[in-house]
C-alpha atoms as a PDB file:
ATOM      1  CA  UNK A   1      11.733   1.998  -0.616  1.00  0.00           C
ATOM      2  CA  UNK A   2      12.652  -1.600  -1.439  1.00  0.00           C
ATOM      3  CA  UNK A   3      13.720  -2.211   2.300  1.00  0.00           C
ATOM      4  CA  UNK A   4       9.873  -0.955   3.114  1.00  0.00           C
ATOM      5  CA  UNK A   5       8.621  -3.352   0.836  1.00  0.00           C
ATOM      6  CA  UNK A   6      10.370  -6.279   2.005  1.00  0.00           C
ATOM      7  CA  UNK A   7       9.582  -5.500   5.103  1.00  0.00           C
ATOM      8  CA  UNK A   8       5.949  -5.613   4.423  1.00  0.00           C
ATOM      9  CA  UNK A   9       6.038  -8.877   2.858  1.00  0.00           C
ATOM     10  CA  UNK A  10       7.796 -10.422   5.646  1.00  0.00           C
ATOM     11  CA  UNK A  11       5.259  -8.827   7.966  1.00  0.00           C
ATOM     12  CA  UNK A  12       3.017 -10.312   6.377  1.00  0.00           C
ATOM     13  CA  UNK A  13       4.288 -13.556   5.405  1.00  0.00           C
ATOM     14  CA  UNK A  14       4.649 -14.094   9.541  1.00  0.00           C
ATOM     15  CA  UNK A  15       0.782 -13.161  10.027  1.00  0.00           C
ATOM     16  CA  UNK A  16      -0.419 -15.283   7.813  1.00  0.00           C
ATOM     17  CA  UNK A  17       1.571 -18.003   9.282  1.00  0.00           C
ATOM     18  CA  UNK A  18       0.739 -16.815  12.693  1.00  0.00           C
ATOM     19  CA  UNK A  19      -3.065 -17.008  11.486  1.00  0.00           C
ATOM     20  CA  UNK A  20      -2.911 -20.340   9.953  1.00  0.00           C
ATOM     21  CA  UNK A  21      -1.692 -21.643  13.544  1.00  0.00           C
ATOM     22  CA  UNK A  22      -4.483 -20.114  15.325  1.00  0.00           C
ATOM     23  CA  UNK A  23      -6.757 -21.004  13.110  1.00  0.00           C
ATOM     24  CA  UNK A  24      -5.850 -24.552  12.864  1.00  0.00           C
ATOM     25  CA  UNK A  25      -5.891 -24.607  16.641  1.00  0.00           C
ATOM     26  CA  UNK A  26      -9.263 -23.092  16.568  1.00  0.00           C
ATOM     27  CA  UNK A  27     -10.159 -25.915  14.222  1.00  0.00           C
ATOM     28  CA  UNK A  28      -8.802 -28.616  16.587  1.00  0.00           C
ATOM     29  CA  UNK A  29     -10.752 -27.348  20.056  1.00  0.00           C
ATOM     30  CA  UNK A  30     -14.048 -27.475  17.582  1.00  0.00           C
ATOM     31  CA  UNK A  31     -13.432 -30.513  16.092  1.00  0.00           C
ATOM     32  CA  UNK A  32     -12.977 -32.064  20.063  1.00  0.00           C
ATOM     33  CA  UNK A  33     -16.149 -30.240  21.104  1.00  0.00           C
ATOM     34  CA  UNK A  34     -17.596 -32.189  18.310  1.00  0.00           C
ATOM     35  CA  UNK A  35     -16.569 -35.396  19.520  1.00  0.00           C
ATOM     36  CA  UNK A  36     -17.869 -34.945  23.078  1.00  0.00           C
ATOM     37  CA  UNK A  37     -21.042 -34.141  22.110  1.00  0.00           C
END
């Protein structure tokens, strides 16, 4: 049970990271788009 749980976690520790990266990318082509305008 506790290896299931860890697992989880750590599944979702690595989405949110994975998340935060496309996110912040996301953020970046926006924040260009703005700039050309």
């Amino acid at each position: 049970m506790s290896i299931i749980m860890m697992g989880l976690i750590f599944g979702f520790f690595i989405a949110m990271i994975c998340g935060h990266k496309i996110t912040e990318r996301h953020n970046h082509v926006l924040a260009k788009r703005e700039l050309t305008k």
